[in-house]
Structures are given as C-alpha cells and as structure tokens.
C-alpha atoms as a PDB file:
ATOM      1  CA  UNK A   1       0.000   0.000   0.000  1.00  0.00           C
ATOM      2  CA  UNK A   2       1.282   3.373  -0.768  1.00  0.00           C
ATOM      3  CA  UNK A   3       2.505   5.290   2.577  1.00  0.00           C
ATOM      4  CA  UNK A   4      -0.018   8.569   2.690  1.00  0.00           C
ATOM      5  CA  UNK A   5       0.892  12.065   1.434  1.00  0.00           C
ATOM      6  CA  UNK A   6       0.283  14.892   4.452  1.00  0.00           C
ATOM      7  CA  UNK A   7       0.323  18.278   3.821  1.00  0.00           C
ATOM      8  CA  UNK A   8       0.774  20.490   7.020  1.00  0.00           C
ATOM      9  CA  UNK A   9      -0.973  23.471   6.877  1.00  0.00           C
ATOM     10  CA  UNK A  10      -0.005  26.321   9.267  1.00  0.00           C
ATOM     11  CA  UNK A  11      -2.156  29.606  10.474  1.00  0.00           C
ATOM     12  CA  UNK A  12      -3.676  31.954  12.782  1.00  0.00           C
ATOM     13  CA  UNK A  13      -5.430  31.173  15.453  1.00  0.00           C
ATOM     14  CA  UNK A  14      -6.945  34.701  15.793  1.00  0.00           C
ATOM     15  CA  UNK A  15      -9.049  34.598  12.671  1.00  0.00           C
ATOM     16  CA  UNK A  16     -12.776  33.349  12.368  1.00  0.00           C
ATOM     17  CA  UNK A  17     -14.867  31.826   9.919  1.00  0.00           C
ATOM     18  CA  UNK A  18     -16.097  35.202   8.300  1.00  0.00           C
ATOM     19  CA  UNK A  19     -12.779  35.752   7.214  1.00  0.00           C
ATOM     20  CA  UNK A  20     -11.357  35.547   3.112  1.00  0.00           C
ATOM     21  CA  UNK A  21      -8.701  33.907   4.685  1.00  0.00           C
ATOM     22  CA  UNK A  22     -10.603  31.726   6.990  1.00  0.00           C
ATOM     23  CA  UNK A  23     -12.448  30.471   3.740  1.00  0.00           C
ATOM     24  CA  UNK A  24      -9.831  30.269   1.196  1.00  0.00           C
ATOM     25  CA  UNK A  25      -7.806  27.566   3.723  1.00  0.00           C
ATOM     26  CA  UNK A  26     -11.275  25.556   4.087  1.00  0.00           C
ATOM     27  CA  UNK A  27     -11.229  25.479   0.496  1.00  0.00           C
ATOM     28  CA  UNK A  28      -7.396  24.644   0.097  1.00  0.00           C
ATOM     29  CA  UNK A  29      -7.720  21.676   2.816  1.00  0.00           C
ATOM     30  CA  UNK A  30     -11.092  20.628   0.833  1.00  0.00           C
ATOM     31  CA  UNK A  31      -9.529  20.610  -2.777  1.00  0.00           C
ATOM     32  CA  UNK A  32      -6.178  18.270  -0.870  1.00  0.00           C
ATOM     33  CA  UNK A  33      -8.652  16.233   1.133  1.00  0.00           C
ATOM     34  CA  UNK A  34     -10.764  15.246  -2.495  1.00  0.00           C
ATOM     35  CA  UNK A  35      -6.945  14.453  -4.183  1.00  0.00           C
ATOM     36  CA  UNK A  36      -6.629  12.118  -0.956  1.00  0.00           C
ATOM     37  CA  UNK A  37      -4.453  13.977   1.290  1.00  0.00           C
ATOM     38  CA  UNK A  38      -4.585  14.185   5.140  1.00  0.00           C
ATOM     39  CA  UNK A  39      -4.417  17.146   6.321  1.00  0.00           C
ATOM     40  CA  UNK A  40      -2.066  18.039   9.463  1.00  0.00           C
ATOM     41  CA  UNK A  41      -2.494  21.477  11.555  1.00  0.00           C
ATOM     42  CA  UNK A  42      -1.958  22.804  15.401  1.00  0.00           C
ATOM     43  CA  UNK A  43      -5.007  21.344  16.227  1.00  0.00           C
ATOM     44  CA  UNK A  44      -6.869  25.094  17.393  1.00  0.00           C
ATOM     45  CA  UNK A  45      -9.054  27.217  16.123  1.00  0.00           C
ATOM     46  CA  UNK A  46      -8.688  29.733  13.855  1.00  0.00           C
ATOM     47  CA  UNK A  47      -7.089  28.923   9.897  1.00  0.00           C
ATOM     48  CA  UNK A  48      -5.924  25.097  12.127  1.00  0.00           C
ATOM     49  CA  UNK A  49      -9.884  24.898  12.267  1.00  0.00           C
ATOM     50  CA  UNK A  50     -10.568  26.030   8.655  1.00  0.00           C
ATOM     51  CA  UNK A  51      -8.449  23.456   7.436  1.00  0.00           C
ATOM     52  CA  UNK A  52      -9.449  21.035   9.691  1.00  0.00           C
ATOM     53  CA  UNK A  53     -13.091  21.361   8.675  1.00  0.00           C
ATOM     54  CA  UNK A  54     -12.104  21.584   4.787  1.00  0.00           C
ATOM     55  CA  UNK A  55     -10.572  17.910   5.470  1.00  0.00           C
ATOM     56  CA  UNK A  56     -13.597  17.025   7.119  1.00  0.00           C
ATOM     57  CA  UNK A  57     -16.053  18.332   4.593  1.00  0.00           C
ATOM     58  CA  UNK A  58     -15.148  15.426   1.757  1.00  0.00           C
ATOM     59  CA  UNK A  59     -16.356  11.812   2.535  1.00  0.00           C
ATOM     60  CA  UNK A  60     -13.759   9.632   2.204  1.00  0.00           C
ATOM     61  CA  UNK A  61     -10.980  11.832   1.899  1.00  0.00           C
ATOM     62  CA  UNK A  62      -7.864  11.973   3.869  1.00  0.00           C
ATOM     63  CA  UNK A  63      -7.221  12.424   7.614  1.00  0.00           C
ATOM     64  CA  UNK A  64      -7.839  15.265   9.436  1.00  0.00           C
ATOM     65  CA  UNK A  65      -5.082  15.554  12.293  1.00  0.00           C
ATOM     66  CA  UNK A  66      -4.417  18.096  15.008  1.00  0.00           C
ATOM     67  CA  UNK A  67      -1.226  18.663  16.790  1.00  0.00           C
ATOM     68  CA  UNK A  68      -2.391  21.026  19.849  1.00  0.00           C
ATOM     69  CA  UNK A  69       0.049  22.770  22.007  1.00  0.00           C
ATOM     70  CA  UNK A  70      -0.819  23.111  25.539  1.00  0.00           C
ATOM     71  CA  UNK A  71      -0.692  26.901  26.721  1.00  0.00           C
ATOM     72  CA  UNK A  72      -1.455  29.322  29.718  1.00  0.00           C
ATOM     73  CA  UNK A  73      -4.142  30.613  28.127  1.00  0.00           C
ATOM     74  CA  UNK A  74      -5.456  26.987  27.026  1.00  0.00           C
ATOM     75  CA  UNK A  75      -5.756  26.286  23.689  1.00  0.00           C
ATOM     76  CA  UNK A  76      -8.763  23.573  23.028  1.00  0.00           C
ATOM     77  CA  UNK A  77      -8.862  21.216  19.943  1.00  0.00           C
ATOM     78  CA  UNK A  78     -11.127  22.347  17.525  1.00  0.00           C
ATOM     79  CA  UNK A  79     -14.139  19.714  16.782  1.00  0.00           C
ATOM     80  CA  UNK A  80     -13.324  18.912  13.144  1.00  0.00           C
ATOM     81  CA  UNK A  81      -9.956  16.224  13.994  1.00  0.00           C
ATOM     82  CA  UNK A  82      -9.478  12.272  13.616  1.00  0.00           C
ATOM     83  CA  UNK A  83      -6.430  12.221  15.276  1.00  0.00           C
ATOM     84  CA  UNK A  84      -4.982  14.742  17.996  1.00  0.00           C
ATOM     85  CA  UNK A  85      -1.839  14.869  19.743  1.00  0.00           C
ATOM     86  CA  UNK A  86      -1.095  17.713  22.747  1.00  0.00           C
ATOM     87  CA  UNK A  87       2.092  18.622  23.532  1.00  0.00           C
ATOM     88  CA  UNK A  88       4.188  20.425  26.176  1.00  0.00           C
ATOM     89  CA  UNK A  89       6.794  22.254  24.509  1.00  0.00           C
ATOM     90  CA  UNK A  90       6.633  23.822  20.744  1.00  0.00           C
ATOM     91  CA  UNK A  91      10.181  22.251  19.472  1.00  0.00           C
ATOM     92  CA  UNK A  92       8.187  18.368  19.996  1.00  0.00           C
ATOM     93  CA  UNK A  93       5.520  19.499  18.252  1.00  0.00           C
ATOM     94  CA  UNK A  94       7.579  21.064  15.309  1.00  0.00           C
ATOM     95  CA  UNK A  95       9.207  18.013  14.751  1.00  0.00           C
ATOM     96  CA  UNK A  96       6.563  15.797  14.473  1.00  0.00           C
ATOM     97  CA  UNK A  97       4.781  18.308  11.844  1.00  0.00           C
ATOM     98  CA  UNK A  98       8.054  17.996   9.721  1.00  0.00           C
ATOM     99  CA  UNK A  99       8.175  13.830  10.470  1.00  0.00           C
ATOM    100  CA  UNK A 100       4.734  13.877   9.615  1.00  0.00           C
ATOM    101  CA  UNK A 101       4.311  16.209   6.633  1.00  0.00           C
ATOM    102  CA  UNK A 102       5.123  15.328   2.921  1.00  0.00           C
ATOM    103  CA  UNK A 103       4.743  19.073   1.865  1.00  0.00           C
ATOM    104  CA  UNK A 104       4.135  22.386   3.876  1.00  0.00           C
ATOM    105  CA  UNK A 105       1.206  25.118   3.399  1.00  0.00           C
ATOM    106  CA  UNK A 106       1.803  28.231   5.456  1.00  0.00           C
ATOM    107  CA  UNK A 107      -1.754  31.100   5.477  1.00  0.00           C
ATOM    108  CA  UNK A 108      -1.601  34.276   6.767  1.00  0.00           C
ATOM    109  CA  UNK A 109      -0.218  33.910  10.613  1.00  0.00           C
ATOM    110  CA  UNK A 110       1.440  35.865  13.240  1.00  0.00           C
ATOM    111  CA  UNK A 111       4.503  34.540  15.408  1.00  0.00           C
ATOM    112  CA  UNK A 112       3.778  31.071  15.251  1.00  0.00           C
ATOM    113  CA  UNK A 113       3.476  30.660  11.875  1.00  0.00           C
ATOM    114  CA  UNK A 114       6.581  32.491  11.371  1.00  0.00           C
ATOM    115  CA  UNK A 115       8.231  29.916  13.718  1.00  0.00           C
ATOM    116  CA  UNK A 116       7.120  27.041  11.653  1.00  0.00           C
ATOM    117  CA  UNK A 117       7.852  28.720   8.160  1.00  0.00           C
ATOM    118  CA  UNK A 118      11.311  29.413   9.020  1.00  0.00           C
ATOM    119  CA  UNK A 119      11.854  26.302  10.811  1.00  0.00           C
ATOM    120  CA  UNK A 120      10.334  24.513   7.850  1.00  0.00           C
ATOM    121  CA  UNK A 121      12.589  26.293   5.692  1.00  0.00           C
ATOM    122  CA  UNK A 122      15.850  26.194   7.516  1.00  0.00           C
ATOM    123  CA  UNK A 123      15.523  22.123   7.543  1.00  0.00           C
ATOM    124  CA  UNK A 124      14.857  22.679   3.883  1.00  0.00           C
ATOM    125  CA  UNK A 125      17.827  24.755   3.358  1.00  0.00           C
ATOM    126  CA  UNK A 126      20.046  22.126   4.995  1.00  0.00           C
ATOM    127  CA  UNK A 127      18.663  18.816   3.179  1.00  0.00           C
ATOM    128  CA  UNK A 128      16.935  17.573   6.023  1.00  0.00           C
ATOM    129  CA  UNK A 129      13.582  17.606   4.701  1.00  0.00           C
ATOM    130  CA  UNK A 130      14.952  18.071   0.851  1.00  0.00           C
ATOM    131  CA  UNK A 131      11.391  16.523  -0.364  1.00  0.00           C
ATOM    132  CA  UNK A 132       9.240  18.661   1.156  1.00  0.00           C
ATOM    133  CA  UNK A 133       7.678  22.143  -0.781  1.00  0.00           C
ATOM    134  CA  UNK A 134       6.652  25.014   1.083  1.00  0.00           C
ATOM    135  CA  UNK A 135       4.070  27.393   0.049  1.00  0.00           C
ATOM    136  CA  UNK A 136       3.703  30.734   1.081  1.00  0.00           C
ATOM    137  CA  UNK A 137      -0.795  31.352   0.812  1.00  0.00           C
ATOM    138  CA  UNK A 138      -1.680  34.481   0.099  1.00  0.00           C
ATOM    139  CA  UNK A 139      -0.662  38.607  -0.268  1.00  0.00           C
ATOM    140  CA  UNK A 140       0.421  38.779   3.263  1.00  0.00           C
ATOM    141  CA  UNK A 141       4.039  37.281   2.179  1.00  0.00           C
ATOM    142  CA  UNK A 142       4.460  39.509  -0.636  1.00  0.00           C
ATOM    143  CA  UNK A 143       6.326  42.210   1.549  1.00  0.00           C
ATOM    144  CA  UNK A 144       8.367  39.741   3.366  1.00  0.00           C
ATOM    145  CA  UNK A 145       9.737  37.779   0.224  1.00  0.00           C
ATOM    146  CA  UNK A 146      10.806  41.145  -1.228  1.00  0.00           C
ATOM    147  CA  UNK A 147      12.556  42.090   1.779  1.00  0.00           C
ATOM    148  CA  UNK A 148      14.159  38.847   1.990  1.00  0.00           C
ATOM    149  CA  UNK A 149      15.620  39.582  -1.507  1.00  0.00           C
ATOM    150  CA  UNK A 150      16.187  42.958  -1.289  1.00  0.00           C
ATOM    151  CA  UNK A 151      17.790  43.274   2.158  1.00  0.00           C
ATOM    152  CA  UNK A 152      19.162  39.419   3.311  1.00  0.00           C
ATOM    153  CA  UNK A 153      19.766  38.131   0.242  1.00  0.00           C
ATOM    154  CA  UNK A 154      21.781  41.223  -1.506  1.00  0.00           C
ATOM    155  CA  UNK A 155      24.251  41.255   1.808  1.00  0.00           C
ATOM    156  CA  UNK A 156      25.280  37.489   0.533  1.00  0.00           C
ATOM    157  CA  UNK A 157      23.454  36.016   3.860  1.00  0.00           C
ATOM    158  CA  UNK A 158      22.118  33.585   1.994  1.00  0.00           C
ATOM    159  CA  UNK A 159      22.070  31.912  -1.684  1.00  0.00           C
ATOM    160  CA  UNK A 160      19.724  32.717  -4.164  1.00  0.00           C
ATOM    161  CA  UNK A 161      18.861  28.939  -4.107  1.00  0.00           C
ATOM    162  CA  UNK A 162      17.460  28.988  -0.646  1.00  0.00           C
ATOM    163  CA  UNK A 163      14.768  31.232  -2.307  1.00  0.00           C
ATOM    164  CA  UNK A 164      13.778  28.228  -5.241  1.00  0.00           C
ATOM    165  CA  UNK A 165      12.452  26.342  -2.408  1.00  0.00           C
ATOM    166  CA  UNK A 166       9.803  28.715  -1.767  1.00  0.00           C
ATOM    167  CA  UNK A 167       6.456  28.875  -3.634  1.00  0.00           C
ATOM    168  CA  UNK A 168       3.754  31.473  -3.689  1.00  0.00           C
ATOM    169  CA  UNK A 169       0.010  30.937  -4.128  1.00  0.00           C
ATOM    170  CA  UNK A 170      -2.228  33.728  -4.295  1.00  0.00           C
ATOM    171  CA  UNK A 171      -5.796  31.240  -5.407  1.00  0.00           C
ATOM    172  CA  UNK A 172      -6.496  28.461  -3.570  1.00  0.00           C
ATOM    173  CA  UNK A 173      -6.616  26.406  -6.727  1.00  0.00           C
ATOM    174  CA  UNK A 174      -3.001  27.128  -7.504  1.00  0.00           C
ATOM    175  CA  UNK A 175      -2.182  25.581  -3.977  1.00  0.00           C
ATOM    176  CA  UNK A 176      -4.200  21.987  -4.351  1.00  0.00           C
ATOM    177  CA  UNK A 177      -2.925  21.965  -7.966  1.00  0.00           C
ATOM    178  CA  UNK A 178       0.547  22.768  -7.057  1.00  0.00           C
ATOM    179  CA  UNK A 179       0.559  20.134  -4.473  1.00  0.00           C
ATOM    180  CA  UNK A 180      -0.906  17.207  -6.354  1.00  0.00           C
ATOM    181  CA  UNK A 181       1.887  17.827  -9.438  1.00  0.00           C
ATOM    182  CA  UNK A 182       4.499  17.475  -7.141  1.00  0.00           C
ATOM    183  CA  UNK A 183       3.320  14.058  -5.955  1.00  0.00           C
ATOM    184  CA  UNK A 184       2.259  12.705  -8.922  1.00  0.00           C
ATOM    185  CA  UNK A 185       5.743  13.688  -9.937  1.00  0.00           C
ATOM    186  CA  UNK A 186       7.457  11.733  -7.475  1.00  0.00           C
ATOM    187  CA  UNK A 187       7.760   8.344  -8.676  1.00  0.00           C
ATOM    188  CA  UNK A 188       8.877   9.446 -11.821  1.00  0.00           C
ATOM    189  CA  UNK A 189      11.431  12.464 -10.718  1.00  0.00           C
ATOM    190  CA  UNK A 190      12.610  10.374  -7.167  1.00  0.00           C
ATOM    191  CA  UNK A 191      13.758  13.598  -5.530  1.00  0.00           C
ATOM    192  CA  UNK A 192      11.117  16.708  -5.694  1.00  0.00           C
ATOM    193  CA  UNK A 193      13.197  19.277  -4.839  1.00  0.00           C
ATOM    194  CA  UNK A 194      15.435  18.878  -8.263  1.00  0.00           C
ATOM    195  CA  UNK A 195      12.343  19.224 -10.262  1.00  0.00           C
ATOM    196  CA  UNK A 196      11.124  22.522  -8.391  1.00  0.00           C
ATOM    197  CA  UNK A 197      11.952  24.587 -11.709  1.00  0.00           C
ATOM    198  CA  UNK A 198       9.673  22.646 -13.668  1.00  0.00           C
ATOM    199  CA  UNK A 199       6.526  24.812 -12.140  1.00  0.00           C
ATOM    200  CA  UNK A 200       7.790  27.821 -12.537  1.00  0.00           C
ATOM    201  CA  UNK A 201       7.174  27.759 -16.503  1.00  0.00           C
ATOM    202  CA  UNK A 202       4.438  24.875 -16.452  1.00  0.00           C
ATOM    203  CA  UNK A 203       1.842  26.792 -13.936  1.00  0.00           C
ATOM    204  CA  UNK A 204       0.796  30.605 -15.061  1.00  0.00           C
ATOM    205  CA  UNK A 205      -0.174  32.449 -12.759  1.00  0.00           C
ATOM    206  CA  UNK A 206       1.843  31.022  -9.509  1.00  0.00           C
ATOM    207  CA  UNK A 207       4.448  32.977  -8.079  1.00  0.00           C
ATOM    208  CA  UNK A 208       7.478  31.786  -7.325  1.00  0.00           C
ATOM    209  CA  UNK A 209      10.172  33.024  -5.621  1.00  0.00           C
END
C-alpha cells in the first residue's frame, strides 16, 4: 500500500470563519482532502480549524489531524480532527509536523506561523527535509519575500537557491494543484526538490520566488 501524502498546513489562530482567509484555507484543505491527502495542523481554532473542517467536509478523503500545544491561556482542539496529539513544549511538536508532513502550506499567521515557516525552511535549506515544498498562501508574504531579496539576500546572507524552495500561491486552486503535481511527480522524478523549476514555466499564474 502506498505510505499517505500529508500536507501540514499552518495559520492563525486569531481569525474566524467570516474571514477571506478563513475560507480560502477551508477550500485549500477541501480541494487536498478530495486528491486524498490528510491534512495536518496545530489542532486550534482559527485557519488550524478552517483546514481542519475543509478535510472534514469530503467523505472519504484523507485524515484530518491536530497537533495542539498546551498553553497558559489553554488552547482547546477544535471539533473537526481524527487524530490529535497535545504537547508540552513547541520544538516536539515542530518536529513531528516535519516527520509527519510530505509538503508544507503556510496562510496568513502571526509569530507562530513564522516559527514554523522558518523552521520549515531552515531544515529545507540544509537537506533535512529536501522533499518537502513550502508554500507561502496568500498577499500577506508579498512584503516579506521582497525584503528577503532585497535586504538578506543582496548582503550574501544567503544563496539565491534557498529562495527556489519557496512557492507562492495567491488562489487556492493554484495551492491543491501545485501540491498534487508534485506528488504525482514523485515516482517518476525520485527527488522533488530537483524538479522545483519545472513549475515555474508549467503553472501561469503562480508565483514563485
């Protein structure tokens, strides 16, 4: 049987379900759930919940698992999971979202998010996780990537390479169609990340770094 493909999706907990953003990640984790996908968050409310509920929405599609972090101000795990863990500390958690995910969605998100793009990234960097993609959802990471280019990049503190590892999505379509190339891809290619220039000519409209 062939192992499952996760995609972790990362987000705000602040934001409700009246939100664009709130619905475009129900609609992401939807779109991965009908290609057969589970779908791994924090567990919480917020765009964790969004997708959560997107996974849930399809019969028969993939899993719908929370990783919660236990806080001060207690964070509960939203209704929409099949499997939940909790954890104690935030460097557990982050390393069973990268031994559990296949590819990496980050939405609009404060601090937390942040942690888990740029860990996500720096494993990437280093070859750890060479396999898995990471997508940047929405406008919110415009004015980061450009600074990132403009400012980091320029003073040599990093190689123009580490950028080809980053994608960025502005429809949710782009994101579930992004994500099923590169693992139908897969058997054919063996390693993902070699193949990463492939979509930058092959899908209009995507943005990539």
């Amino acid at each position: 049987m062939e192992p499952k493909y996760r995609v972790a999706i990362f987000g705000s907990a602040r934001m409700s379900e009246g939100d664009e953003a709130y619905r475009d990640v129900y609609a992401i984790a939807k779109g991965l759930a009908a290609a057969g996908f589970d779908i791994v968050t924090g567990g919480g409310p917020g765009l964790m919940q969004a997708a959560n509920a997107g996974s849930k929405s399809v019969v028969n599609g993939g899993q719908s698992i929370g990783l919660n972090i236990r806080l001060p101000r207690e964070q509960e795990p939203n209704p929409f999971l099949d499997i939940k863990a909790e954890f104690d500390r935030f460097s557990s958690r982050l390393d069973t979202f990268m031994a559990l995910s296949d590819a990496v969605v980050v939405a609009p998100g404060g601090v937390g998010t942040l942690l888990e793009l740029f860990y996500t990234w720096q494993l990437v960097q280093v070859h750890q996780i060479c396999e898995t993609p990471i997508i940047l959802y929405g406008d919110i990471w415009t004015g980061l990537l450009d600074w990132l280019k403009a400012e980091v990049m320029r003073r040599r503190l990093f190689d123009p390479q580490d950028m080809h590892m980053l994608f960025h999505a502005l429809e949710p379509s782009q994101v579930v169609e992004l994500v099923t190339r590169i693992h139908g891809d897969r058997p054919q290619s063996g390693h993902v990340c070699t193949n990463y220039s492939r979509y930058r000519s092959d899908m209009p409209g995507l943005s990539l770094t």
